[in-house]
Protein backbone atom coordinates (compact mmCIF):
# COMPACT_ATOMS: atom_id res chain seq x y z
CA UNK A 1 138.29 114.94 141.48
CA UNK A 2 137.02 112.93 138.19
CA UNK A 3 139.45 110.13 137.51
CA UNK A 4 141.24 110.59 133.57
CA UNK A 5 139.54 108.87 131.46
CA UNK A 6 141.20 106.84 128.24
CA UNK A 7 141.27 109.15 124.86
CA UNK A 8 140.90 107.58 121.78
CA UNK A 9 142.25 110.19 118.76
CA UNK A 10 142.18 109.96 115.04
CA UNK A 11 143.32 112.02 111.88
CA UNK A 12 140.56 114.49 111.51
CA UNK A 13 139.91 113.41 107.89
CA UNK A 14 139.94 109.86 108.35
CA UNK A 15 136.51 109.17 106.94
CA UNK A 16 137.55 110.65 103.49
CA UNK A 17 141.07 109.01 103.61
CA UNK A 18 139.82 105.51 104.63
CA UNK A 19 137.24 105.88 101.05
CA UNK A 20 140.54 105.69 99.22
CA UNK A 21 141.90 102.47 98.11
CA UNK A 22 144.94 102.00 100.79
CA UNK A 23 144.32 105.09 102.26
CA UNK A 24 145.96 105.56 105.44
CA UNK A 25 145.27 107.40 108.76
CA UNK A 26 146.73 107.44 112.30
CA UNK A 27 145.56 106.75 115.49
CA UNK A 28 146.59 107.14 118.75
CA UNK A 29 145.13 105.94 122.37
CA UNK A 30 146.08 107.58 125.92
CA UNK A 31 145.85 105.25 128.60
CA UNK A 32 146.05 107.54 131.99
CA UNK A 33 149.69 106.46 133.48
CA UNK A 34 150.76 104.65 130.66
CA UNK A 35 152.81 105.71 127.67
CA UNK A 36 150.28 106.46 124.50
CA UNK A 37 150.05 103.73 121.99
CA UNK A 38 150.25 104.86 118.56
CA UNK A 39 149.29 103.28 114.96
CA UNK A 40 147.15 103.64 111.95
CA UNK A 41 144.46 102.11 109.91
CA UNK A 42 144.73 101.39 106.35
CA UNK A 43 141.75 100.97 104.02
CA UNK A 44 141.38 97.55 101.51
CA UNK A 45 138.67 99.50 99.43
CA UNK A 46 134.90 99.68 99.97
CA UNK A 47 132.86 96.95 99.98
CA UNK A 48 129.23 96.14 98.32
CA UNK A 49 127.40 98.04 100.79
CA UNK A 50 130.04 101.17 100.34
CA UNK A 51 131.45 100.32 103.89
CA UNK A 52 135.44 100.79 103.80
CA UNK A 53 137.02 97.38 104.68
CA UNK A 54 139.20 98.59 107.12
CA UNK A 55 142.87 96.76 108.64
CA UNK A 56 144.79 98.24 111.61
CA UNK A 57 148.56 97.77 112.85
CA UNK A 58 149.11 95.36 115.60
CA UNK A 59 148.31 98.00 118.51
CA UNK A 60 144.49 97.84 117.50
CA UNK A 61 141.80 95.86 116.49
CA UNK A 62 139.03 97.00 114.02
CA UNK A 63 135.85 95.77 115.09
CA UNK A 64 132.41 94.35 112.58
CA UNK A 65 130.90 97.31 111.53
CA UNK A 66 127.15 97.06 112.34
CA UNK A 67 124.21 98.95 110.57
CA UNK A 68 122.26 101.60 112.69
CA UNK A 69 118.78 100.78 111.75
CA UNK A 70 116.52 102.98 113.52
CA UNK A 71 117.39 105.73 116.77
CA UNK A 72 114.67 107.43 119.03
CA UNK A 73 115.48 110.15 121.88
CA UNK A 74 113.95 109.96 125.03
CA UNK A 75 110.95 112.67 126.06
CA UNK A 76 113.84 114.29 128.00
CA UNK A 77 116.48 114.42 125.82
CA UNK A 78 118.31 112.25 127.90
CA UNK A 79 118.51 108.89 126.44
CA UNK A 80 118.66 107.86 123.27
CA UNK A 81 117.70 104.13 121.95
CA UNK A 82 119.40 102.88 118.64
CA UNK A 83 118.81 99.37 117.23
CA UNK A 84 121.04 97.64 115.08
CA UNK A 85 121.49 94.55 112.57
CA UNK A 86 123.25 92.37 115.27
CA UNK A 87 120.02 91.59 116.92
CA UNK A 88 120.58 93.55 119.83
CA UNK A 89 120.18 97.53 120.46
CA UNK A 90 121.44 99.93 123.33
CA UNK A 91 120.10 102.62 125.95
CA UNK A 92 122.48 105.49 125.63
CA UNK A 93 123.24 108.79 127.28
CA UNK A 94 122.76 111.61 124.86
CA UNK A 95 125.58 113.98 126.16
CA UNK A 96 128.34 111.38 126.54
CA UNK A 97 127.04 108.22 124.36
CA UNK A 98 127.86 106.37 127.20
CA UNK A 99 125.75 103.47 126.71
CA UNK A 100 123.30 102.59 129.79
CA UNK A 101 122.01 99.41 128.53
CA UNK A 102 122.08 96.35 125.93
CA UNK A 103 119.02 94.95 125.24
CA UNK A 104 119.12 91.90 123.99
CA UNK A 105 116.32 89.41 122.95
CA UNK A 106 114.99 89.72 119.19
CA UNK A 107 116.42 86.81 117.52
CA UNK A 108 116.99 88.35 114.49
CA UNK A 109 117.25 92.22 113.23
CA UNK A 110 115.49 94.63 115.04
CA UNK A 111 113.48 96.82 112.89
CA UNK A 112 112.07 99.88 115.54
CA UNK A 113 112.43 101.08 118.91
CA UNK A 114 110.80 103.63 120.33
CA UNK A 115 110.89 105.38 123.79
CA UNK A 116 107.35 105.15 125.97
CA UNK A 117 106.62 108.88 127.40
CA UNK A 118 107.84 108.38 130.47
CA UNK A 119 111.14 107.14 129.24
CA UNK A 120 111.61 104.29 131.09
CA UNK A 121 110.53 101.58 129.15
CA UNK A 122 111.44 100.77 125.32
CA UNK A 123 108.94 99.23 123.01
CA UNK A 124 110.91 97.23 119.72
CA UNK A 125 110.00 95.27 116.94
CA UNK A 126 112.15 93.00 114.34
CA UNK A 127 112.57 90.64 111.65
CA UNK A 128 111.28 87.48 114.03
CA UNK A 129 107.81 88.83 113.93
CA UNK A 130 107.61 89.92 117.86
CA UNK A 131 107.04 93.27 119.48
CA UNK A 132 108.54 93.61 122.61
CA UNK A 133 108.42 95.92 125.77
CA UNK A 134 112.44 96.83 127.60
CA UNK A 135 113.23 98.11 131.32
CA UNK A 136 115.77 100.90 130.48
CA UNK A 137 117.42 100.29 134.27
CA UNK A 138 117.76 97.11 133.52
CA UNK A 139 117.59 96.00 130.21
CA UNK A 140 114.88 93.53 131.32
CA UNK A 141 112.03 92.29 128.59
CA UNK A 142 108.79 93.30 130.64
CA UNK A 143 106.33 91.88 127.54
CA UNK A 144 106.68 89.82 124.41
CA UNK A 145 103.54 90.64 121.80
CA UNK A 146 103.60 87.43 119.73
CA UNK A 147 100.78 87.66 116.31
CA UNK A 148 102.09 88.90 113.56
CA UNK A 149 102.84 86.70 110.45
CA UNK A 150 106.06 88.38 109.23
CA UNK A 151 108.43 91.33 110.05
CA UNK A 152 107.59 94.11 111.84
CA UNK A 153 108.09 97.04 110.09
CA UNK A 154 107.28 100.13 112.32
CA UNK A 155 106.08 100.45 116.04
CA UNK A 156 103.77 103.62 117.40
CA UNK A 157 102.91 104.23 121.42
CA UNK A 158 99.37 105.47 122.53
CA UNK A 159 99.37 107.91 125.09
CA UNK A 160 101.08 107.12 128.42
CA UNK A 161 101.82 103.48 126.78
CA UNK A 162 99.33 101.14 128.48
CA UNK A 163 98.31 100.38 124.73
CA UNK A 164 100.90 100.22 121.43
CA UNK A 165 100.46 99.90 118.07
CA UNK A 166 103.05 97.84 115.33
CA UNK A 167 103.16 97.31 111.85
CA UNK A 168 104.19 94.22 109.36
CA UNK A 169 105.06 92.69 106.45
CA UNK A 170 101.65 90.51 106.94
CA UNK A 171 99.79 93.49 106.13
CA UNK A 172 98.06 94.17 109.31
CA UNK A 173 98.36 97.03 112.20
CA UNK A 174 97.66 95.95 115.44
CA UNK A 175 96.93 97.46 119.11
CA UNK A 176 98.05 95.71 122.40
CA UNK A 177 97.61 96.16 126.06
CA UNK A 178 101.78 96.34 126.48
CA UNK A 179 101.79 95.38 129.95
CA UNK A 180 99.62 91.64 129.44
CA UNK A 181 101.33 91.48 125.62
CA UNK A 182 97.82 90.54 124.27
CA UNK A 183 96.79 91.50 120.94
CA UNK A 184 93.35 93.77 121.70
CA UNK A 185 92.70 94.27 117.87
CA UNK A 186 93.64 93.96 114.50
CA UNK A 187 93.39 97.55 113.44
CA UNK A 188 93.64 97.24 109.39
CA UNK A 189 94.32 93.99 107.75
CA UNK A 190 95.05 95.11 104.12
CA UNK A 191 96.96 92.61 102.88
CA UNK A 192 99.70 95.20 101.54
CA UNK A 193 102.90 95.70 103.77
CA UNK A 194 102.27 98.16 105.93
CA UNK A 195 105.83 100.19 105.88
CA UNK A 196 105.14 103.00 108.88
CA UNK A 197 102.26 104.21 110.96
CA UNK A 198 101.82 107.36 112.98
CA UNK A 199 99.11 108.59 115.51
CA UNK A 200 97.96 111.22 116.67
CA UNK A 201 95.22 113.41 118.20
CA UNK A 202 92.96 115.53 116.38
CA UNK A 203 89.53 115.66 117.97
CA UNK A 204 86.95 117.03 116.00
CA UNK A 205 88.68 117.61 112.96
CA UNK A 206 87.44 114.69 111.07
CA UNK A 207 84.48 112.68 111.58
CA UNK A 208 86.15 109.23 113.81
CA UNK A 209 83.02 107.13 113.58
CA UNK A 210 81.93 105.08 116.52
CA UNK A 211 82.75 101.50 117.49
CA UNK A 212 80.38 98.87 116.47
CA UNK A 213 81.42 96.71 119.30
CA UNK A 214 82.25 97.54 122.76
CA UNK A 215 85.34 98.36 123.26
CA UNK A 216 87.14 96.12 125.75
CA UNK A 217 88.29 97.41 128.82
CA UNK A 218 92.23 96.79 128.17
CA UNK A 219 91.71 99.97 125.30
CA UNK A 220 92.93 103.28 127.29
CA UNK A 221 93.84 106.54 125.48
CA UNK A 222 92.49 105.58 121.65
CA UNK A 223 89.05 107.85 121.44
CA UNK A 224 90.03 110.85 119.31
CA UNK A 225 92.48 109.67 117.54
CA UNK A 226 94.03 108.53 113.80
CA UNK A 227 96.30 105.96 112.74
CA UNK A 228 98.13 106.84 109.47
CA UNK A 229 99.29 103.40 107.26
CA UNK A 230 101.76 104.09 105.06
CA UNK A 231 101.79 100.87 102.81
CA UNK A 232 103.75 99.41 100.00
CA UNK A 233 100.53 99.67 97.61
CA UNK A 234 101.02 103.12 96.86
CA UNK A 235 98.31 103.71 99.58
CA UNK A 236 98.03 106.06 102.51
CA UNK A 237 94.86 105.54 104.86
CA UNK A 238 93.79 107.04 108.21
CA UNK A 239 91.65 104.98 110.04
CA UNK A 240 90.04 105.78 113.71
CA UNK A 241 91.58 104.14 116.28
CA UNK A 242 88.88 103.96 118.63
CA UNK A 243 86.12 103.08 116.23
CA UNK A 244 88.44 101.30 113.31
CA UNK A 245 86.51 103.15 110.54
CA UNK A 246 88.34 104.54 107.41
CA UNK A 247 88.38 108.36 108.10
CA UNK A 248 90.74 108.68 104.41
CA UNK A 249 92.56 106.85 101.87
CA UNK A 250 94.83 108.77 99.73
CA UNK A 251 96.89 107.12 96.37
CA UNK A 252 100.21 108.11 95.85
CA UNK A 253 103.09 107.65 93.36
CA UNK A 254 104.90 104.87 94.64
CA UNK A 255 105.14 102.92 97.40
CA UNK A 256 105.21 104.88 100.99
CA UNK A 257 108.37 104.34 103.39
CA UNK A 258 107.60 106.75 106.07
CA UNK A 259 104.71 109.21 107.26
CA UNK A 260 104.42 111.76 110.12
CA UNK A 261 102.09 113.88 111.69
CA UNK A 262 103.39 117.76 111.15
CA UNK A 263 100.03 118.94 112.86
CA UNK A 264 96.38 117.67 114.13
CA UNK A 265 95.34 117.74 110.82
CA UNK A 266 98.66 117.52 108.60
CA UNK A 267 100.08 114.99 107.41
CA UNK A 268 103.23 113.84 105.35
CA UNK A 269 104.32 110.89 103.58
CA UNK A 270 107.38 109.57 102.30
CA UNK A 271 107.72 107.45 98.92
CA UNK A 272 110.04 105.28 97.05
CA UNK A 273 110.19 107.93 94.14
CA UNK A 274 111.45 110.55 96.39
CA UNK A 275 108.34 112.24 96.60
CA UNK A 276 107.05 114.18 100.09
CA UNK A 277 103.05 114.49 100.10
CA UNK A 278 101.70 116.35 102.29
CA UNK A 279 98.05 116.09 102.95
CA UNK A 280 95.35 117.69 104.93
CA UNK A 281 92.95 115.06 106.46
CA UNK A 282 89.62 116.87 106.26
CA UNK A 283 90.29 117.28 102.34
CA UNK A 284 92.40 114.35 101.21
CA UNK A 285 91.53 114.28 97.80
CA UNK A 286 94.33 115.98 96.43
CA UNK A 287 98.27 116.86 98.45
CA UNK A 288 98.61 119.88 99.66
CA UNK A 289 101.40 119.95 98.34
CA UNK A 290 104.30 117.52 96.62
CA UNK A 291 108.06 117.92 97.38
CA UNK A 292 111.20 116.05 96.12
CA UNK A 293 115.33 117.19 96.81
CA UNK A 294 116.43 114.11 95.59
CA UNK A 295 115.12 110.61 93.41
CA UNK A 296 116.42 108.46 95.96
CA UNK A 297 113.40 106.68 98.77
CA UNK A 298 112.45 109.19 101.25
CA UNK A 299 113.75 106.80 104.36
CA UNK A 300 112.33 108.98 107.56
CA UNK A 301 109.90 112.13 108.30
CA UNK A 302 110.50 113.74 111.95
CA UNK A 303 108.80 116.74 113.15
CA UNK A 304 111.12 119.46 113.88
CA UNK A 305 109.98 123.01 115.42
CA UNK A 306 107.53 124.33 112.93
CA UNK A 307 108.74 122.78 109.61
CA UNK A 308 110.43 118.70 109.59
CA UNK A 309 113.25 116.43 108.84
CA UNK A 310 113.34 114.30 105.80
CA UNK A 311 116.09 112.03 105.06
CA UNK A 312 117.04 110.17 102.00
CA UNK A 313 118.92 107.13 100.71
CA UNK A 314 121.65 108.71 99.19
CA UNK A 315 122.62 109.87 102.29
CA UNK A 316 121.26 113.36 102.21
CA UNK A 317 118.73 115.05 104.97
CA UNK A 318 116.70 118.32 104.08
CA UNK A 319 115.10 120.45 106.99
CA UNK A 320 113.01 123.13 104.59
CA UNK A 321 112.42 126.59 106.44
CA UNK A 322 108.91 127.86 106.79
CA UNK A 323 108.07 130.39 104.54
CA UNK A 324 110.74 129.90 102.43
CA UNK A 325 111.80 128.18 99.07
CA UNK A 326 115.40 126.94 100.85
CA UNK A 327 116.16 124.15 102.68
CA UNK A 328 118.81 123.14 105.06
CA UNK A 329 120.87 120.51 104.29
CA UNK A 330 122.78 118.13 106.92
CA UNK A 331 126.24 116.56 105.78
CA UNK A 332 128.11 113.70 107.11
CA UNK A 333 127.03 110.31 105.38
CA UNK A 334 128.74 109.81 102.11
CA UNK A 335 126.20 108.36 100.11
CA UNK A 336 124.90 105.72 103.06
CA UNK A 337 121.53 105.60 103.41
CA UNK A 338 119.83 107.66 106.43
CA UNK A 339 117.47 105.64 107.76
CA UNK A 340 116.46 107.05 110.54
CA UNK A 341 116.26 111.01 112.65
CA UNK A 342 114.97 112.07 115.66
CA UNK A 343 114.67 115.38 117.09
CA UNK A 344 114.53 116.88 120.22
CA UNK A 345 114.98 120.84 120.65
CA UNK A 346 117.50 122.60 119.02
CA UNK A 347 118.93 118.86 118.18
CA UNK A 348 118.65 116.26 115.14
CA UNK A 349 120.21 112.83 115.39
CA UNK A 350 120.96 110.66 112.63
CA UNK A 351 121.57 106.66 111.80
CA UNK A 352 123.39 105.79 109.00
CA UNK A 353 124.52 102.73 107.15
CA UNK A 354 128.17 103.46 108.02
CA UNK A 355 127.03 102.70 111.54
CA UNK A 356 127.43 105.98 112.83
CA UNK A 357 124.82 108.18 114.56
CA UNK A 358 125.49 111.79 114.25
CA UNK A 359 124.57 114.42 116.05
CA UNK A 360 123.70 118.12 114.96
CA UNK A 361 122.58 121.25 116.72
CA UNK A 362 120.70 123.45 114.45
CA UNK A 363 120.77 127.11 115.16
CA UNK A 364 117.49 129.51 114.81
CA UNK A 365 115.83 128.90 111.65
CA UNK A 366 113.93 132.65 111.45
């Protein structure tokens, strides 16, 4: 038999409560063979990033609360891998959040992390400029990538993950062989922040070019496919990974935050003004369509079934259902940012300012 474990409870409105200016809630802890300890936590008010600056009674302690800057979910639904602005970020188990590993090595914010296919390795990427490769038994740094000139911004993995692809601030996307941590390439060097990429396969739908150059031997899974830069020039471009050509470039509204492949030959792209473009890649000229649920930045795009999550900065995330003029809308955050989702089945995880990551299961969407 399963020893007890400790139970933590709390009011079930506390995060309303604790939004109030000393607002009050109780809390209680059970300690297996030990009497429970009881108190309460009492909010100050809310501070400038609308986080409640929280005090407790003597039988707790209220910890820093950190920001949850980006989340992935393992290929199995197993793990999940959340990064956060006190340099580190943890290996969790998705049915218990009990966390497996701390990985710990950026020196400053990390930015991205993102699950290899086989789900036992992590690849990351931060404020100090490095992209790096994680053990998730471990926690062990297997690779430090070490070339671009500022922050990375957003992270991608090529097929099985013998080659990656990052983002930054510098303006460039480039692909490495993640188990030597050499830089193979410099993709795109545009000179414009590039805010998000996303790659996928799609064959013969466009026409990918071939490489001027041979391609060097460390290259492994990049024929047939696109790269998708989402940059803070109001520009979205595919290029071909294999042969580095521009397959489109496509102007938008604002600056992008986010883009995601929805299909071989779909793709959709977040901006600053709210906006959600969707374009087709062997007709870019014009969106497919243009979607907007709130004026706030579009912060994240995730595949999900046969339609997507979008999430906002007002704290707000849409799932639209195919066919269909509504939407479904996820609640929890109170006006913090959503930075991040990530999907896997019937479930959609969230990261939030606040510091929480939320889970929903979302029923049958027919």
């Amino acid at each position: 038999m399963a020893a007890a474990a400790t139970m933590l409870s709390i009011q079930g409105d506390w995060d309303q409560v604790l939004r109030e200016a000393e607002g009050e809630v109780w809390v209680s802890c059970k300690i297996p063979g030990k009497p429970t300890i009881r108190g309460s936590l009492t909010s100050k008010g809310i501070s400038s990033d609308e986080v409640p600056e929280v005090t407790a009674s003597e039988e707790f302690v209220v910890q820093e609360v950190t920001k949850v800057s980006y989340l992935d979910i393992s290929s199995g639904g197993d793990l999940g891998v959340s990064s956060s602005t006190d340099q580190t970020f943890k290996v969790w188990e998705t049915h218990n959040t009990e966390v497996k590993s701390v990985l710990e090595g950026h020196t400053r914010d990390v930015f991205s992390c993102k699950f290899f296919p086989s789900g036992q390795e992590v690849l990351s990427g931060g404020l100090d400029s490095l992209v790096k490769v994680w053990s998730v038994n471990d926690g062990s740094c297997l690779a430090t990538m070490k070339g671009h000139r500022g922050s990375i911004l957003d992270i991608a993995v090529v097929a099985d993950g013998q080659n990656v692809i990052s983002s930054g601030q510098d303006g460039t996307a480039r692909l490495w062989d993640s188990a030597q941590g050499a830089c193979i390439a410099v993709v795109d060097d545009s000179y414009s922040p590039i805010n998000a990429i996303a790659v996928a396969e799609v064959g013969n739908a466009v026409n990918l070019g071939s490489p001027k150059e041979t391609p060097s031997n460390r290259e492994v899974g990049t024929e047939g496919k696109l790269v998708v830069l989402a940059r803070e020039d109001k520009s979205l471009e595919g290029v071909s990974l294999h042969s580095r050509q521009s397959v489109f470039d496509f102007e938008g509204s604002d600056a992008f935050n986010c883009c995601t492949f929805i299909s071989s030959v779909g793709v959709l792209a977040g901006g600053l003004d709210g906006n959600i473009i969707h374009v087709d890649i062997r007709n870019p000229k014009s969106a497919v369509e243009t979607v907007s649920w709130s004026e706030t930045p579009v912060l994240s795009l995730v595949p999900f079934r046969d339609t997507y999550v979008a999430s906002y900065g007002n704290g707000t995330c849409y799932i639209p259902l195919k066919g269909s003029e509504q939407v479904l809308q996820l609640t929890g955050p109170n006006r913090q940012p959503v930075f991040q989702v990530a999907a896997w089945k019937k479930l959609v995880y969230t990261c939030c300012r606040d510091g929480f990551i939320r889970k929903y299961e979302i029923p049958d969407l027919g």
